[in-house]
Protein backbone atom coordinates (compact mmCIF):
# COMPACT_ATOMS: atom_id res chain seq x y z
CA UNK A 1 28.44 23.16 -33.91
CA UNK A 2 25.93 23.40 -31.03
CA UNK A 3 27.21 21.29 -28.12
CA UNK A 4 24.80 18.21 -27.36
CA UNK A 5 24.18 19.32 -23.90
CA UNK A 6 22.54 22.70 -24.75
CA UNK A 7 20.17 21.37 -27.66
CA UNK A 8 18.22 19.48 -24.64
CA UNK A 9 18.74 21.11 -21.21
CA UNK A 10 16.34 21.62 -18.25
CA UNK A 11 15.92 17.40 -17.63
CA UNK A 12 13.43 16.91 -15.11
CA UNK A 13 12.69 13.02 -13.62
CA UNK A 14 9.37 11.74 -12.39
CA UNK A 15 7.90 8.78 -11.71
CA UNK A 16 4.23 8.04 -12.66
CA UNK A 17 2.56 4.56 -11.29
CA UNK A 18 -1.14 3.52 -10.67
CA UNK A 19 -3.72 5.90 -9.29
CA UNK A 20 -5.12 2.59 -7.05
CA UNK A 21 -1.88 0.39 -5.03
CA UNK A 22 -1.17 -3.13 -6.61
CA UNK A 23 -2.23 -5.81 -4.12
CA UNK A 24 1.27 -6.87 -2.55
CA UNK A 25 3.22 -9.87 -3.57
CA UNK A 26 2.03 -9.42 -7.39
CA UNK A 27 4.53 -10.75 -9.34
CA UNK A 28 4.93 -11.58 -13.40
CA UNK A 29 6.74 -14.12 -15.00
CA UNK A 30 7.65 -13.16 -18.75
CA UNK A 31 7.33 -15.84 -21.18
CA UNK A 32 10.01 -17.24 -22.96
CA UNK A 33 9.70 -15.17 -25.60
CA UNK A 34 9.82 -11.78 -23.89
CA UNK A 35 12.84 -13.36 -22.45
CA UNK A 36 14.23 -13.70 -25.92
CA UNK A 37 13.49 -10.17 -26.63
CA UNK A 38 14.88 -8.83 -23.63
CA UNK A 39 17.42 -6.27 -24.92
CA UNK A 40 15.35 -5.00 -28.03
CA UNK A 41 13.58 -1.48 -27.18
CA UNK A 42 11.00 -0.14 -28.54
CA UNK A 43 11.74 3.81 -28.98
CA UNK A 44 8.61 6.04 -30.71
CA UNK A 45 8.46 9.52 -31.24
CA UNK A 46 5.47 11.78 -32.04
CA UNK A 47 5.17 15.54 -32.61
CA UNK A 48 2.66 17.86 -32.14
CA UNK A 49 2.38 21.06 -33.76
CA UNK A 50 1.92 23.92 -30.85
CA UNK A 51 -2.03 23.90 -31.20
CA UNK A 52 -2.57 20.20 -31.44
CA UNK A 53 -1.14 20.11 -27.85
CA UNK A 54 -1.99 23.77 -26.76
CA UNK A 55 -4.44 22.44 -23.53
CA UNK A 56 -1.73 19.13 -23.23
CA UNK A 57 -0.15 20.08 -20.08
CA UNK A 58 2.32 17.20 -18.27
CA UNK A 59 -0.67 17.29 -15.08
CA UNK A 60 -3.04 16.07 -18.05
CA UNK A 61 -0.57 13.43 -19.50
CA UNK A 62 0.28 12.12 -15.71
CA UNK A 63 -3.39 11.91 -14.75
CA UNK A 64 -4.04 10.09 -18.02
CA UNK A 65 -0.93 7.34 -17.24
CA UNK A 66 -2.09 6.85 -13.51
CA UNK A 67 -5.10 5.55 -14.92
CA UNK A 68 -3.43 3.39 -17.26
CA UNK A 69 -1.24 1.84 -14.69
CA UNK A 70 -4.48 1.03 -13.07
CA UNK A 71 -4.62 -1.34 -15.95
CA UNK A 72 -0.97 -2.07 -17.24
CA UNK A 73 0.13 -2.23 -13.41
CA UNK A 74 2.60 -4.57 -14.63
CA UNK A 75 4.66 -2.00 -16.14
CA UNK A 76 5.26 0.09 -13.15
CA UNK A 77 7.01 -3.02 -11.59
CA UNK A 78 10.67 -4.01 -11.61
CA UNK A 79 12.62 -6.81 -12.43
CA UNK A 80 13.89 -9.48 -10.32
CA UNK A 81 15.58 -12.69 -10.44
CA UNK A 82 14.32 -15.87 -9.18
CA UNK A 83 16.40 -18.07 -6.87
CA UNK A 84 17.36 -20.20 -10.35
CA UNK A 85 18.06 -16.85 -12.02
CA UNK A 86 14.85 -16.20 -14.29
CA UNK A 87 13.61 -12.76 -14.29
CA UNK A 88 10.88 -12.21 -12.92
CA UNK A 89 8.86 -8.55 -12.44
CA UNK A 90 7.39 -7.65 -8.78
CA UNK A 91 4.64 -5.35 -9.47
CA UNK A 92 5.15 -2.86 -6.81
CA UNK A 93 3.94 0.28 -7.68
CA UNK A 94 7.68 2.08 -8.59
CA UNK A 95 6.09 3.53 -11.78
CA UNK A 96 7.30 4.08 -15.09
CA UNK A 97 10.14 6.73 -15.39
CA UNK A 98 8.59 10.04 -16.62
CA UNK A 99 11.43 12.44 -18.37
CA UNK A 100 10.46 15.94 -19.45
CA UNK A 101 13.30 18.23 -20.82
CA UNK A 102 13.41 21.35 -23.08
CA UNK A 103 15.10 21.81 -26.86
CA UNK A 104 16.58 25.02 -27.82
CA UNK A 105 16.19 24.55 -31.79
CA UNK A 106 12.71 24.43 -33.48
CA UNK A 107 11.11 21.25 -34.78
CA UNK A 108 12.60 22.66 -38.60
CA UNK A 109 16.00 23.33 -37.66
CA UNK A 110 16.14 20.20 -35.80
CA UNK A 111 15.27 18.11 -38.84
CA UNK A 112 17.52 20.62 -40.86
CA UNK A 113 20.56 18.96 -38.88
CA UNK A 114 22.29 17.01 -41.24
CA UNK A 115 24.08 15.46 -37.63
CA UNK A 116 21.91 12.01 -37.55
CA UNK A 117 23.98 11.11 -34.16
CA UNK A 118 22.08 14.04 -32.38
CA UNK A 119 18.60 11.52 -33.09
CA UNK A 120 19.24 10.16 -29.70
CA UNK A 121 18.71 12.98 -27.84
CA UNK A 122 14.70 12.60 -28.90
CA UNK A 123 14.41 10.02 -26.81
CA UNK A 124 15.56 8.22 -23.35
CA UNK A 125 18.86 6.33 -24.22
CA UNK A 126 18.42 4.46 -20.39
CA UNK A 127 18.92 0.40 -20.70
CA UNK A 128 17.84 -1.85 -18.30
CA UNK A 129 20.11 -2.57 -15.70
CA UNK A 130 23.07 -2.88 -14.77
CA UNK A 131 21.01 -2.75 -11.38
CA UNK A 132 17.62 -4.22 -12.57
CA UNK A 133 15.89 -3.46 -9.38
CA UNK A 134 16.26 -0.05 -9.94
CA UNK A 135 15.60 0.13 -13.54
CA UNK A 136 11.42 0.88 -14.88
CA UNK A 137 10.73 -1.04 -17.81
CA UNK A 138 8.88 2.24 -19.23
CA UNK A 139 10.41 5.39 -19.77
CA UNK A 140 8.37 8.48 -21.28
CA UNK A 141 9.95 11.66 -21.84
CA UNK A 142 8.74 14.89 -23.51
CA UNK A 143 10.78 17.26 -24.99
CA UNK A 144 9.63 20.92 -25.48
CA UNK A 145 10.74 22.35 -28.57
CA UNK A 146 10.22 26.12 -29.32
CA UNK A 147 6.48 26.22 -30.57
CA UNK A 148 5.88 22.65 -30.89
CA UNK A 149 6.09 19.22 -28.26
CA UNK A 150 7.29 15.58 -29.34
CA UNK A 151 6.45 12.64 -27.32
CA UNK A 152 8.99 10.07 -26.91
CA UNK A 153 8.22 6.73 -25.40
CA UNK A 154 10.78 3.75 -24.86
CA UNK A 155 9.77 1.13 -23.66
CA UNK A 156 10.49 -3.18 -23.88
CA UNK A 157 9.44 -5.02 -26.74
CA UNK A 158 7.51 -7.38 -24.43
CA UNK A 159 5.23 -4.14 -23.49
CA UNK A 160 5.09 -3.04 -27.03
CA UNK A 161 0.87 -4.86 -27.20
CA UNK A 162 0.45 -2.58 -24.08
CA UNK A 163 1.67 0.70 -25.34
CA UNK A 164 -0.99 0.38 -27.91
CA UNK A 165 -3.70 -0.84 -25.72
CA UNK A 166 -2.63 2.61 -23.98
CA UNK A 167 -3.74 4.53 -27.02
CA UNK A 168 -6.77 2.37 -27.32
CA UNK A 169 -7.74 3.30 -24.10
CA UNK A 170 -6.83 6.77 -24.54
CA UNK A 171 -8.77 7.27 -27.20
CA UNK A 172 -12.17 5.87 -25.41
CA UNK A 173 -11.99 2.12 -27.69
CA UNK A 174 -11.74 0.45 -24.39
């Protein structure tokens, strides 16, 4: 059995916020239902065969996000609580966390695993908190396997409308 640590290796942590600064004292107050939803994430994956993403370099997917964040500046903030204990997030810029790491196995073998548990590795198992002040509400990581890249974003429910606005925009809808 192949320990966990050397089927992803070579982690590497960025963080990726708005190409233009968010006026100061921005702040956003979830509703109550995002409030309800607070501990349910939102984990994707995609994968790309080798020449689907042969000219997708991480410089190409950054440059893409900072103008996102331009528009979903909210999501680069980070979460605060209110004098009567609400959270509350201060859009200031920290940026969504940006993880890129390496697999040894191929996309096949990896799906070949009959070991279900090793699923988590495909994507950022971070939780908000315990310290929410430190904690980005969007995580993105991309794992290189062997011949082929996979896309994993995790994110809040309460951003889940945004991550698809995000491939709206991407794709020139806007």
């Amino acid at each position: 059995m192949v320990l966990e640590e050397t089927l992803v290796h070579d982690l590497r942590l960025s963080s990726v916020g708005p190409g233009q600064a968010t006026e100061s004292d921005v702040f956003h107050y979830p509703a109550a239902m995002d409030l309800a939803m607070k501990l349910h994430y939102l984990r994707v994956v995609f994968f790309f065969h080798s020449e689907a993403a042969q000219d997708l370099t991480i410089m190409k997917i950054k440059d893409a996000m900072f103008t996102w964040f331009n528009y979903y500046f909210i999501t680069c903030g980070r979460f605060r609580r209110s004098d009567s204990g609400r959270p509350f997030i201060k859009c200031n810029d920290c940026g969504a966390r940006f993880i890129e790491a390496n697999c040894s196995k191929t996309l096949d073998e990896w799906l070949a695993t009959k070991d279900s548990s090793l699923h988590k590795l495909l994507s950022s198992n971070q939780v908000i908190g315990p310290e929410l002040s430190f904690s980005p509400p969007v995580l993105l990581q991309v794992l290189h396997f062997p011949f082929i890249v996979s896309f994993a974003s995790h994110n809040l429910l309460i951003f889940n409308a945004n991550h698809f606005s995000f491939i709206h925009l991407k794709m020139g809808n806007d």
